[in-house]
Protein backbone atom coordinates (compact mmCIF):
# COMPACT_ATOMS: atom_id res chain seq x y z
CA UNK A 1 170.58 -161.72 -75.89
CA UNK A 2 173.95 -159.85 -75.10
CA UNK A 3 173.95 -156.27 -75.85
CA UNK A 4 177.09 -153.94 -76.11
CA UNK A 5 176.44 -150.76 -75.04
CA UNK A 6 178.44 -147.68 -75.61
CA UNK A 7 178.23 -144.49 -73.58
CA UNK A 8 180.36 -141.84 -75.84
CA UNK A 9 180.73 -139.13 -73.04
CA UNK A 10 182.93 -135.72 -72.33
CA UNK A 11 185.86 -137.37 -70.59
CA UNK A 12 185.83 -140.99 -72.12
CA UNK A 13 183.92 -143.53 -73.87
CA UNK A 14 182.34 -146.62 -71.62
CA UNK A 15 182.00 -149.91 -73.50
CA UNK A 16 179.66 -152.37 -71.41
CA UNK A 17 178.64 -156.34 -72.88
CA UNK A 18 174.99 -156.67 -70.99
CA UNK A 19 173.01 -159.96 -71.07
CA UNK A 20 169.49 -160.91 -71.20
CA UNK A 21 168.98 -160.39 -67.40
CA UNK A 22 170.17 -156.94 -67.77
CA UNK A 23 173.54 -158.52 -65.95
CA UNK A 24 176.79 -156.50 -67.03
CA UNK A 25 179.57 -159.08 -68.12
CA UNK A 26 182.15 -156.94 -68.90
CA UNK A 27 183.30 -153.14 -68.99
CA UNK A 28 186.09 -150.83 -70.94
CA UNK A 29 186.74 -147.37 -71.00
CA UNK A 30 188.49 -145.03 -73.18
CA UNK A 31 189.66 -141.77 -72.06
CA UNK A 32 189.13 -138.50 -74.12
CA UNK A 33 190.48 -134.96 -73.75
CA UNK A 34 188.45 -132.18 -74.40
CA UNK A 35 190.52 -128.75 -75.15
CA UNK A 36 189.32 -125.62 -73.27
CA UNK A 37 190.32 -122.91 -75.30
CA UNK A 38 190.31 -118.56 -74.61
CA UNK A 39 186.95 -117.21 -75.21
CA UNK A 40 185.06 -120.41 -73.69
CA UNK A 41 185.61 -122.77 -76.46
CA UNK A 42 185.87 -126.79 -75.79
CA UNK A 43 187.28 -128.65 -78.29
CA UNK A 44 187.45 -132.45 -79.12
CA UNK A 45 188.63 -134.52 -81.75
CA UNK A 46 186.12 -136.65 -83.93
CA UNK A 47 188.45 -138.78 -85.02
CA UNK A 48 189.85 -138.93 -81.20
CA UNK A 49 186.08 -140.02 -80.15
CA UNK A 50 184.99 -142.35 -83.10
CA UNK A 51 188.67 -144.69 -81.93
CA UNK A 52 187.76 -144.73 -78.53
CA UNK A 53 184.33 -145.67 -79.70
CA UNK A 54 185.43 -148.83 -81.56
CA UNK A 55 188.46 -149.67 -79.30
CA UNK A 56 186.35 -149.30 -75.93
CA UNK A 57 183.48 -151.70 -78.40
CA UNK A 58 185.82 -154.24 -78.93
CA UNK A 59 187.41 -154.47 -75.68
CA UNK A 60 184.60 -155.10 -73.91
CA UNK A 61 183.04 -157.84 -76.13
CA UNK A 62 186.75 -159.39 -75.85
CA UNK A 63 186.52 -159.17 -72.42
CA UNK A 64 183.34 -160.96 -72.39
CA UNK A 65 184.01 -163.62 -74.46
CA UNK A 66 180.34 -163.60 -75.71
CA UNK A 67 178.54 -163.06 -79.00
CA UNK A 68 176.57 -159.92 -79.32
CA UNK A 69 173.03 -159.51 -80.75
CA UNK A 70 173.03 -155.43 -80.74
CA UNK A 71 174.97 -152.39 -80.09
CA UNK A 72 173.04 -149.79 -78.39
CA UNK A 73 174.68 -145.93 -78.00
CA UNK A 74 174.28 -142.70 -75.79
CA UNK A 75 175.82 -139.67 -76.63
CA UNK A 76 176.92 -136.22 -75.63
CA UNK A 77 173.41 -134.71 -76.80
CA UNK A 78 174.43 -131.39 -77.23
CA UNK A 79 177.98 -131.43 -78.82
CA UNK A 80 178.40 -130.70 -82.47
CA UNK A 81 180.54 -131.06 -85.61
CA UNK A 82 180.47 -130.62 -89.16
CA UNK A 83 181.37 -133.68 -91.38
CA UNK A 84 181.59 -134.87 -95.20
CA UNK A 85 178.44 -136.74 -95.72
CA UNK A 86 179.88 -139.40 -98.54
CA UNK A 87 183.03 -140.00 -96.91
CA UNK A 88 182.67 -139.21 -93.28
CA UNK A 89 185.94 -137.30 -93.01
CA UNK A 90 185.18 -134.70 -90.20
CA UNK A 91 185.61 -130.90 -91.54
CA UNK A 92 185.74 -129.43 -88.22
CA UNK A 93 186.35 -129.89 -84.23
CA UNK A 94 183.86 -131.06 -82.26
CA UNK A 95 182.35 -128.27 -80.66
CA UNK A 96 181.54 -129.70 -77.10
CA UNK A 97 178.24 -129.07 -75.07
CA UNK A 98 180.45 -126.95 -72.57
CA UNK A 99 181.36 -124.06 -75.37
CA UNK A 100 180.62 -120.36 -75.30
CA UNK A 101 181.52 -119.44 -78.65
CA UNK A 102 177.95 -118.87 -79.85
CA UNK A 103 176.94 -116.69 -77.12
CA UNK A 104 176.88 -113.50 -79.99
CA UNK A 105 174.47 -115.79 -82.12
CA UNK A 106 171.84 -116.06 -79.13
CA UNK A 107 172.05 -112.86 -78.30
CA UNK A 108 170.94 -111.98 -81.95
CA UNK A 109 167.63 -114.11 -81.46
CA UNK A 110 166.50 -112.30 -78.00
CA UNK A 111 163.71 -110.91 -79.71
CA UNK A 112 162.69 -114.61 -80.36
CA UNK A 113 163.31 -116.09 -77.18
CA UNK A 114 160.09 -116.74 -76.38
CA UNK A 115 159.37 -118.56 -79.45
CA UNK A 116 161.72 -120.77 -79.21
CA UNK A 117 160.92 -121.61 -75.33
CA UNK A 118 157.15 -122.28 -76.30
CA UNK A 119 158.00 -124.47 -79.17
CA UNK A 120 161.30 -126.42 -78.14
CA UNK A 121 160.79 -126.32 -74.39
CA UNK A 122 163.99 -125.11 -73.72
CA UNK A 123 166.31 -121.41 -73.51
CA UNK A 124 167.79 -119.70 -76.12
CA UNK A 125 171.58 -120.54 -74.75
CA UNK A 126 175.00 -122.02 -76.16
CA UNK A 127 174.53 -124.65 -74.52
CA UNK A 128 172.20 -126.51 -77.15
CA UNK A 129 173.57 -127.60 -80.41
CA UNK A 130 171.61 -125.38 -82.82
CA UNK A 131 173.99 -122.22 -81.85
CA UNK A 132 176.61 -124.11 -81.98
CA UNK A 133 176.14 -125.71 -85.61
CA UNK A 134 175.37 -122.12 -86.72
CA UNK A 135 178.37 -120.96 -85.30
CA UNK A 136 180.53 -123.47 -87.41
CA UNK A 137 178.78 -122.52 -90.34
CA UNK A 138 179.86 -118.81 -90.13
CA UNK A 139 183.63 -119.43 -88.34
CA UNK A 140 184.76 -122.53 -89.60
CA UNK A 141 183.10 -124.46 -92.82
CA UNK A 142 179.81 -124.07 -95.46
CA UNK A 143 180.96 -127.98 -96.93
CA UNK A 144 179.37 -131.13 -95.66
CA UNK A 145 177.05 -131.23 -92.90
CA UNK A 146 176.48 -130.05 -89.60
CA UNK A 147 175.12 -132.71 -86.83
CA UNK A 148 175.31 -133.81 -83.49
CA UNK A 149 178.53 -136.64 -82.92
CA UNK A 150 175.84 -139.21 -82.75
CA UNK A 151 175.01 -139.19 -86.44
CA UNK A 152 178.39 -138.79 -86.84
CA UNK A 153 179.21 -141.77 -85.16
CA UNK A 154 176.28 -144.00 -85.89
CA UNK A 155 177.31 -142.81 -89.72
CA UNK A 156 180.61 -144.70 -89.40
CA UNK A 157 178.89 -147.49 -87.44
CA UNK A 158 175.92 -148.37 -90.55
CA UNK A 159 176.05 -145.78 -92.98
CA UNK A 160 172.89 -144.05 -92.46
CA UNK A 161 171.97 -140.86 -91.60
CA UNK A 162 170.06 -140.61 -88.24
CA UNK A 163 169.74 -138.93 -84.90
CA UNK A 164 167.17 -140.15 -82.41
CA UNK A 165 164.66 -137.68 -80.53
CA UNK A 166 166.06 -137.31 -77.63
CA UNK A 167 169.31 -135.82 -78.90
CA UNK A 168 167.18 -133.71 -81.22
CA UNK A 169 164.95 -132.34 -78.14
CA UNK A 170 168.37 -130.59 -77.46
CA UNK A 171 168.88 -128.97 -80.36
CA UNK A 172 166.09 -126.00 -79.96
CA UNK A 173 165.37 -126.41 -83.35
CA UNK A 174 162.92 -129.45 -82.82
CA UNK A 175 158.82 -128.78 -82.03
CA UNK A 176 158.65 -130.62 -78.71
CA UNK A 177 155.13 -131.04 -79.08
CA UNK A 178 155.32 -132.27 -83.08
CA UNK A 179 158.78 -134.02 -82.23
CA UNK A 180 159.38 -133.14 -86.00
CA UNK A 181 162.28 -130.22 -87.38
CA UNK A 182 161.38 -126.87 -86.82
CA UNK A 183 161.38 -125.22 -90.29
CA UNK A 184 160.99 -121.69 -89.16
CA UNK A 185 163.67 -121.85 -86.19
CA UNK A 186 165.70 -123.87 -88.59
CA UNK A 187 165.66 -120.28 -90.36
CA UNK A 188 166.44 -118.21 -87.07
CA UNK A 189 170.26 -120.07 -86.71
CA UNK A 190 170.65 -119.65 -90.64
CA UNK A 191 169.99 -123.62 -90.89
CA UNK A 192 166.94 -123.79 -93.11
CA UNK A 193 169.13 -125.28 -96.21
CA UNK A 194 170.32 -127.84 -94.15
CA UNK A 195 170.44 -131.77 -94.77
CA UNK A 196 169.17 -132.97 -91.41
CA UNK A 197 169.55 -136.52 -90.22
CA UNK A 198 166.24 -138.54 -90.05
CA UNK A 199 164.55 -138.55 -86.84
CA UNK A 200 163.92 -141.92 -85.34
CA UNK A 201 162.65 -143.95 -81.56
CA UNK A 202 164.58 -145.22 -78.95
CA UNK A 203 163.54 -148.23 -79.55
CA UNK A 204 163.87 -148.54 -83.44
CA UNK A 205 166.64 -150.90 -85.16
CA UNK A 206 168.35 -148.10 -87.35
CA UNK A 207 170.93 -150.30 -89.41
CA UNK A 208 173.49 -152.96 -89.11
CA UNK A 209 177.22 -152.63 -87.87
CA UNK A 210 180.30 -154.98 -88.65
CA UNK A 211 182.47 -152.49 -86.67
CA UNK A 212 182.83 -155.07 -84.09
CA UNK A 213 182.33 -158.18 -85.75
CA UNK A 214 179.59 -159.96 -87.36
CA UNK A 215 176.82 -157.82 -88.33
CA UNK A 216 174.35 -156.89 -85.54
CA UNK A 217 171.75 -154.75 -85.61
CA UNK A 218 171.89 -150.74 -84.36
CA UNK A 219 169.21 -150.01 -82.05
CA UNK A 220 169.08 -148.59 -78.85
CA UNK A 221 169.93 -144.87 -79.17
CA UNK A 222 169.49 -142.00 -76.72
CA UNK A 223 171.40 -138.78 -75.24
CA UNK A 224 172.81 -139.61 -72.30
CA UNK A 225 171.12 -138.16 -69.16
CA UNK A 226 168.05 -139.21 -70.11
CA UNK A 227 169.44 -143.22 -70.46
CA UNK A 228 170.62 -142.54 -67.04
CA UNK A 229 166.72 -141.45 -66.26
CA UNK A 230 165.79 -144.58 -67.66
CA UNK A 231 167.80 -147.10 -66.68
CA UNK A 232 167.59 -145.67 -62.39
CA UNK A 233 164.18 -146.68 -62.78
CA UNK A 234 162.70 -142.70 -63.13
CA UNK A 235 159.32 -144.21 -65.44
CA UNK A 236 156.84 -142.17 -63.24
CA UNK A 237 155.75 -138.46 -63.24
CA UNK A 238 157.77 -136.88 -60.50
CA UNK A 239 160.86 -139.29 -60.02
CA UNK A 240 163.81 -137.69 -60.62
CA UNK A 241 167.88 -138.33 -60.96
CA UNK A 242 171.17 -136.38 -60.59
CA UNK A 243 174.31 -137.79 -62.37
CA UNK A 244 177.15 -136.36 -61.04
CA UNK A 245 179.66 -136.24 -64.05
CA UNK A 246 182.02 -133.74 -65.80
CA UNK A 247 178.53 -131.72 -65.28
CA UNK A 248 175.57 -132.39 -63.01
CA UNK A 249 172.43 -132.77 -64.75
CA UNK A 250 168.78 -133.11 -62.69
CA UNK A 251 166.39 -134.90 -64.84
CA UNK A 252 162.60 -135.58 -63.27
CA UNK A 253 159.59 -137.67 -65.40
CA UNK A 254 156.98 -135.59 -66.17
CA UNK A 255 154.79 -138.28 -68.33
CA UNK A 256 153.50 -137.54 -71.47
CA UNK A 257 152.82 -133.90 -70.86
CA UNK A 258 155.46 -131.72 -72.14
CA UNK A 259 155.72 -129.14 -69.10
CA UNK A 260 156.46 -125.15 -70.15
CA UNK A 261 159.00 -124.07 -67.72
CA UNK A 262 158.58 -120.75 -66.25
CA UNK A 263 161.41 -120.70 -63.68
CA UNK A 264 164.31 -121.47 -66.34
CA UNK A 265 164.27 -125.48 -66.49
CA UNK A 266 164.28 -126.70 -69.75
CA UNK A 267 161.76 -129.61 -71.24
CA UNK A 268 163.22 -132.73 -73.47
CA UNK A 269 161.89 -135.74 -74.93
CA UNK A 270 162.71 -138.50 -72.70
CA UNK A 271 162.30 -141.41 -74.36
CA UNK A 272 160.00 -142.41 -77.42
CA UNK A 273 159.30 -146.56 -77.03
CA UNK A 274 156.76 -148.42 -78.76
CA UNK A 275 155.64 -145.11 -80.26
CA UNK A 276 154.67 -143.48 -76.98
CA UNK A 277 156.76 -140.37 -76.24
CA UNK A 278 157.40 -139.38 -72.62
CA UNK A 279 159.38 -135.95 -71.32
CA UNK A 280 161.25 -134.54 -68.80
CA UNK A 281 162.52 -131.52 -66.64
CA UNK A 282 165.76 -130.72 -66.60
CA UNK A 283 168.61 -128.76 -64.94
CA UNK A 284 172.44 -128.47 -66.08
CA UNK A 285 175.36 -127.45 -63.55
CA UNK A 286 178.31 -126.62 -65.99
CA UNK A 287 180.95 -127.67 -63.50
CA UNK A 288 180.90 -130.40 -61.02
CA UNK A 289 183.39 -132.85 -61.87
CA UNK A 290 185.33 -130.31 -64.01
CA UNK A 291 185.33 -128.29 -60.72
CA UNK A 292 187.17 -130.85 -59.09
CA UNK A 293 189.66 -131.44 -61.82
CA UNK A 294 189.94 -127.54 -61.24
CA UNK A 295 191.40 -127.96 -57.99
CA UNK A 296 193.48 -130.43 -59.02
CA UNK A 297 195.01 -128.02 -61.72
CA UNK A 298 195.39 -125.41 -59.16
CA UNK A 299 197.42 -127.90 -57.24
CA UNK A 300 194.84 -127.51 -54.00
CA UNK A 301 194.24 -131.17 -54.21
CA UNK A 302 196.49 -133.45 -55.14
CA UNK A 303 193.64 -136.08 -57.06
CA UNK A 304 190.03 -136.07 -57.44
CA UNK A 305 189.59 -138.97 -55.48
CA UNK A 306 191.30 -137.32 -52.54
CA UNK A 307 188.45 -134.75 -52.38
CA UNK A 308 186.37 -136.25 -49.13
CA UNK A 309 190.26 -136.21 -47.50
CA UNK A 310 191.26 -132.38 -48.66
CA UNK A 311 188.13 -131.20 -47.41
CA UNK A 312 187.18 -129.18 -44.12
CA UNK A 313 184.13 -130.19 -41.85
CA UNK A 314 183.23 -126.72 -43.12
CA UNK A 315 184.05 -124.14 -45.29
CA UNK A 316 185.09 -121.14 -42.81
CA UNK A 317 182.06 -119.31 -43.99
CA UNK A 318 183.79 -119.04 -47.13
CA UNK A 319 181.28 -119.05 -50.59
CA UNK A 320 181.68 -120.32 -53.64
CA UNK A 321 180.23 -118.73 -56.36
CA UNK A 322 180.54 -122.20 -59.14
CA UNK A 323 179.75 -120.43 -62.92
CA UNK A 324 183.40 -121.61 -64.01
CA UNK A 325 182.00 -122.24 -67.31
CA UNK A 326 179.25 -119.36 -66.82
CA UNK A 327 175.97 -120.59 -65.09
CA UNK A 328 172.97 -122.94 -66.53
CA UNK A 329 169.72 -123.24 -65.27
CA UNK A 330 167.76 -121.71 -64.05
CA UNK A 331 170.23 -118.43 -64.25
CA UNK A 332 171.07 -118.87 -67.46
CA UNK A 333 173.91 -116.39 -67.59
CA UNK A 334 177.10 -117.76 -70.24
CA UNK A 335 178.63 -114.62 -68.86
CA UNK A 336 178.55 -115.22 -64.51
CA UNK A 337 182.08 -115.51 -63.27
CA UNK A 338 183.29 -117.48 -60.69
CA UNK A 339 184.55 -116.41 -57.52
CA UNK A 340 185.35 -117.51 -53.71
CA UNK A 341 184.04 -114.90 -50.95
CA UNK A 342 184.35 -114.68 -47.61
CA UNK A 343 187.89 -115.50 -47.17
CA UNK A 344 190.52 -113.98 -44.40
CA UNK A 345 193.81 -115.28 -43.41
CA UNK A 346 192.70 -117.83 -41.76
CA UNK A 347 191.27 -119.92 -44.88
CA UNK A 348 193.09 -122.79 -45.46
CA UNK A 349 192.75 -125.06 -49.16
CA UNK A 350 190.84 -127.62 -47.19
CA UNK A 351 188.13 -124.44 -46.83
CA UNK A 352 188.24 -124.42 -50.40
CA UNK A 353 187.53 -127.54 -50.93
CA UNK A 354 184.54 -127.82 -48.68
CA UNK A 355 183.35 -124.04 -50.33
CA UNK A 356 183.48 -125.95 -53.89
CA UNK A 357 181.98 -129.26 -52.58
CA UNK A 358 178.85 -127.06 -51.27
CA UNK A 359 178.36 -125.22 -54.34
CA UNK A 360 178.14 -128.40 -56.40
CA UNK A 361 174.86 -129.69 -54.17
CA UNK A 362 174.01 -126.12 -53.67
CA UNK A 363 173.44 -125.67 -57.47
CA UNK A 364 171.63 -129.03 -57.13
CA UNK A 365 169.37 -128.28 -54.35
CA UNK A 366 168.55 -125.03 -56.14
CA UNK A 367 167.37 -126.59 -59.77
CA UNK A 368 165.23 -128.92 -57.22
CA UNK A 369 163.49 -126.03 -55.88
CA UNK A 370 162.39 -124.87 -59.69
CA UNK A 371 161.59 -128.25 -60.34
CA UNK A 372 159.06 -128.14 -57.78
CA UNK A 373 157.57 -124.94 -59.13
CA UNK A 374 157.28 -126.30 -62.60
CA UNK A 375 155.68 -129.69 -61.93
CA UNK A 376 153.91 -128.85 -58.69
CA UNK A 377 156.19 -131.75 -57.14
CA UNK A 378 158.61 -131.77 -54.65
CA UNK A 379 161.45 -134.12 -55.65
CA UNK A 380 161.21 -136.20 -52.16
CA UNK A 381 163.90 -138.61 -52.76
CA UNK A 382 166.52 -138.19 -55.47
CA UNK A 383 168.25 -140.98 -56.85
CA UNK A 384 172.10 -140.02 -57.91
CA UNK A 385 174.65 -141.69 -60.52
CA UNK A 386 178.30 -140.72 -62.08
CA UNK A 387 181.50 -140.37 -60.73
CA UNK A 388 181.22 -137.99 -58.19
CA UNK A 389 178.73 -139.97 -56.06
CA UNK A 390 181.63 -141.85 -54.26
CA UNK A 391 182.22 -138.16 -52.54
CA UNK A 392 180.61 -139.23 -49.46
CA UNK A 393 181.02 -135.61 -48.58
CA UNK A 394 179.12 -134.04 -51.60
CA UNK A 395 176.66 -136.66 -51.54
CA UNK A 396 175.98 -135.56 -47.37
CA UNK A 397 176.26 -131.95 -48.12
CA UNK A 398 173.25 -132.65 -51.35
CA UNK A 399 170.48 -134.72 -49.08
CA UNK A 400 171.25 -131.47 -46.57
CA UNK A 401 170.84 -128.59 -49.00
CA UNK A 402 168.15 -130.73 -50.71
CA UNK A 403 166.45 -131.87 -47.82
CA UNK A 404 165.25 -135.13 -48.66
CA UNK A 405 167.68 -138.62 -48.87
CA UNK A 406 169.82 -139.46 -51.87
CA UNK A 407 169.44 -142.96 -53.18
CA UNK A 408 173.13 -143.96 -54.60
CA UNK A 409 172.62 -146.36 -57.91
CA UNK A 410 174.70 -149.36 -57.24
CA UNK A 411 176.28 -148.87 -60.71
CA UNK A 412 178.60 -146.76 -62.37
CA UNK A 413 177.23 -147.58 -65.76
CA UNK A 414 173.39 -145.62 -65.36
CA UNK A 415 174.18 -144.20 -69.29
CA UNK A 416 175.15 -147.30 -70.92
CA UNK A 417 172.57 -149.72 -69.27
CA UNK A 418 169.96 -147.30 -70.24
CA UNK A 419 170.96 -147.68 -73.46
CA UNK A 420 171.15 -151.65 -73.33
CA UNK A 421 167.31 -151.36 -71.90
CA UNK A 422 166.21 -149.76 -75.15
CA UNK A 423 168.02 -151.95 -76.95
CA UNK A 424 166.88 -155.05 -75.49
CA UNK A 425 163.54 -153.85 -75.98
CA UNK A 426 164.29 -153.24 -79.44
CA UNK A 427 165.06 -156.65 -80.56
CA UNK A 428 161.92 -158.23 -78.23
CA UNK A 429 159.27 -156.11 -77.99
CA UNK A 430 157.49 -157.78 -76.31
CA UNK A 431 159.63 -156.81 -73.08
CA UNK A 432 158.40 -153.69 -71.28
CA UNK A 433 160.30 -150.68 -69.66
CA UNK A 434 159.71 -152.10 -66.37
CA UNK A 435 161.15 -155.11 -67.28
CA UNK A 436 164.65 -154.35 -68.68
CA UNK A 437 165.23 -151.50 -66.47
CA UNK A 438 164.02 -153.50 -62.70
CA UNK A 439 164.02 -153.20 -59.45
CA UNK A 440 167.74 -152.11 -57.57
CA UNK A 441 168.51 -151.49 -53.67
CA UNK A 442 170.20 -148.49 -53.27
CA UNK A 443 174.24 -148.59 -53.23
CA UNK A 444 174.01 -146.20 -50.27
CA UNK A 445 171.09 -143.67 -48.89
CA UNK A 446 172.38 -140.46 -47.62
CA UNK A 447 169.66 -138.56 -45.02
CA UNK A 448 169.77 -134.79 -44.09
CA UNK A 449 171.30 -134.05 -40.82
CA UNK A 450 171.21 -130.59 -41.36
CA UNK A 451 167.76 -128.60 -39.86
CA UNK A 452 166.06 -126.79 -42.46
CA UNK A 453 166.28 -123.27 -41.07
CA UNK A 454 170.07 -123.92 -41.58
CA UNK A 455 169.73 -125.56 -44.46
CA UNK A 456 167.32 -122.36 -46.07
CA UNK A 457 170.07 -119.90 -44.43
CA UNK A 458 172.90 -121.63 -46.23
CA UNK A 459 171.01 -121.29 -49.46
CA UNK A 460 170.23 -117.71 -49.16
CA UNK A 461 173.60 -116.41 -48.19
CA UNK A 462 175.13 -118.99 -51.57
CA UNK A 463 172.16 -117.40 -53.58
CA UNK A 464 173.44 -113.80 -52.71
CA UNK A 465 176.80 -114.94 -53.45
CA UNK A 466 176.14 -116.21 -56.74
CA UNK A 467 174.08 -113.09 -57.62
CA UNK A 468 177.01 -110.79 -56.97
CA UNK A 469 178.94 -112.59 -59.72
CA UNK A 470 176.83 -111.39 -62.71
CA UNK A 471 177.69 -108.56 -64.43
CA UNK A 472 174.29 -106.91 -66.31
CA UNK A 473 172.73 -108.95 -68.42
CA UNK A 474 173.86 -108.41 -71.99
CA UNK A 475 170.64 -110.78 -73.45
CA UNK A 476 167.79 -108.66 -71.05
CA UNK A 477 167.47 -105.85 -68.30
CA UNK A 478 166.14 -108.95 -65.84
CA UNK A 479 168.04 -108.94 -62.55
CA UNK A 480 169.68 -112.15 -61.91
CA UNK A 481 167.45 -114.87 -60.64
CA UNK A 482 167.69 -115.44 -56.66
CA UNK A 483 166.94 -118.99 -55.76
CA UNK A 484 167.08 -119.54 -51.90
């Protein structure tokens, strides 16, 4: 049983051919550009994504020189367009997870905030699709229909009409509790008339593709931090994962019990296999990877894989204050700024770089904190995936700030072998999670070296630092959220 999985993601799309062990045979990757735009838009292009969907596809099964049985996808989760249902001709941009634009829109629904915490799990924020989709239907188009790029793309694939429930869990228009379309919250974004894409498992076979050859069957689809959840081996209440991509996302199991946060963590559908459906915690740090690029635009590094090298032992007591793309959980303030402090003539770039690096585990060790608060467990060994985990530095300055080791997965591919699991277990159920995701020895564990009095200091002055970025809130009279 080979399996091609496809990870459609912000900055490229990841093609891997998996076999029966769970072995990866070949890989192929497809760069995409998002477009940041005045005003805190991020822009793709569908067609730009669908291509490197089916040229990163075919690569990789070239590469392999295999027959596939399936092709299993994860996708952005939160990232939006608006299409034309019989022909699939897109009708707008993508509007990426990252975008701002519908900032007004929440602010309109304050007054039902609550309601849609208690019902979806999650905050009333831009950063889920339903603000977004509402957003296209006032700015840009009424024709077609408005979906995640996931039915989008599985459209093209098999020409049905489907999203999965983990990408809907992201949508705060879904009852986390029914796992069903909210009709009344449908109403609040002006979405009630909508044609919504049929809600299906992880597990479940949803059509057939020829897109890469003979027909296989579709199965296998998920959103893509909670693949990576999945495939590092997170199945128990309490374990917990960072992937370290163009954002960083903290993700921990908490069973079947769909948790309530109440110190700004949202709650998702995990995974739904064999017709059980488990949930999660999670956290979102706009920037990490993006942050880096940052630098690189700015010209204070001269590549992101040069960061460990530009970097100081420390950062001069300078702070970085990281909301570059406003601040997620558990802040959850579109409209933070971000800012160094601290500097004098004596900071250099390499101070910078360390002040950035910081921020990035900072943000981290602060989401782990609420984590803790929501589940009544401390997250006592986090395992970590994505791009930025070769940063030896970041990945020092996280089990510090964190205080408990990092466990490096000894993959890059977390989001597309999750995907291949659920795939796999698609076509034979008679496999179990345990069994397509297995054991793995750690690609490198990281231990704190830093006490944690210094450790706690560090996180109070960064807290206060953060804090003084935040202008009044325009959505409530709360003060900004400390976390130390």
């Amino acid at each position: 049983m080979n399996v091609l999985a496809i990870d459609q993601g912000t900055s490229g799309t990841k093609a891997i051919v998996v076999d029966g062990e769970g072995s990866v045979l070949s890989i192929a990757e497809v760069t995409v550009r998002p477009v940041y735009l005045p005003g805190g838009g991020v822009e793709q292009d569908p067609n730009e994504l669908l291509d490197s969907v089916l040229l990163a596809g075919r690569r990789a099964i070239a590469e392999a020189g295999v027959p596939i049985s399936a092709v299993a996808l994860a996708n952005q989760g939160e990232t939006v367009l608006a299409w034309e249902r019989s022909t699939g001709r897109p009708l707008s941009a993508a509007i990426v997870w990252q975008d701002r634009r519908s900032a007004s829109i929440c602010t309109e629904l304050t007054v039902h905030a609550s309601v849609f915490a208690q019902r979806t799990g999650l905050v009333l924020d831009p950063y889920f699709s339903a603000p977004k989709m509402a957003w296209l239907r006032r700015h840009v188009t009424r024709e077609g229909v408005v979906t995640t790029t996931d039915t989008w793309i599985v459209h093209h694939l098999t020409g049905e009409f489907v999203t999965d429930v983990t990408t809907a869990s992201r949508s705060l228009v879904l009852g986390l509790d029914s796992v069903d379309w909210d009709v009344e919250l449908l109403d609040h974004f002006g979405l009630a008339a909508e044609q919504l894409p049929r809600l299906v498992a992880c597990d479940e076979i949803v059509g057939t593709t020829s897109a890469f050859g003979p027909a296989v069957p579709v199965v296998g689809l998920i959103v893509d931090q909670q693949a990576a959840l999945l495939a590092e081996g997170c199945l128990e209440p309490g374990a917990a994962k960072c992937t370290y991509g163009t954002g960083a996302f903290l993700l921990a199991n908490t069973g079947t019990s769909a948790v309530r946060s109440t110190s700004g963590l949202t709650t998702s559908v995990a995974w739904r296999v064999g017709g059980e459906t488990r949930y999660c915690v999670d956290g979102q740090v706009y920037a990490a990877a993006s942050a880096v690029r940052w630098l690189r635009d700015l010209g204070i590094i001269s590549d992101e894989t040069t960061i460990d090298a530009a970097a100081a032992a420390d950062s001069g007591g300078v702070l970085f204050s990281p909301a570059l793309a406003g601040l997620a959980a558990p802040w959850w303030r579109p409209d933070a700024t971000a800012a160094f402090t601290g500097m004098s003539l004596a900071t250099t770039g390499a101070n910078l770089v360390r002040a950035v690096i910081d921020s990035i585990a900072a943000q981290i060790a602060a989401l782990a904190t609420v984590v803790e608060v929501d589940t009544g467990c401390a997250i006592t060994r986090l395992r970590a995936d994505g791009g930025l985990t070769n940063s030896r530095a970041l990945m020092q300055a996280q089990a510090d700030l964190l205080q408990a080791p990092v466990e490096i997965y000894p993959s890059g591919h977390a989001t597309a072998l999750g995907a291949a699991a659920l795939a796999r277990l698609g076509i034979d159920p008679v496999l179990s999670l345990e069994t397509v995701t297995g054991g793995w020895t750690p690609a490198a564990t990281f231990e704190p070296r830093m006490s944690a009095d210094r450790a706690a200091g560090f996180m109070a002055s960064w807290g206060e630092c953060v804090a003084r970025m935040m202008p009044p809130s325009p959505m409530s009279d709360d003060r900004p959220l400390e976390v130390s």
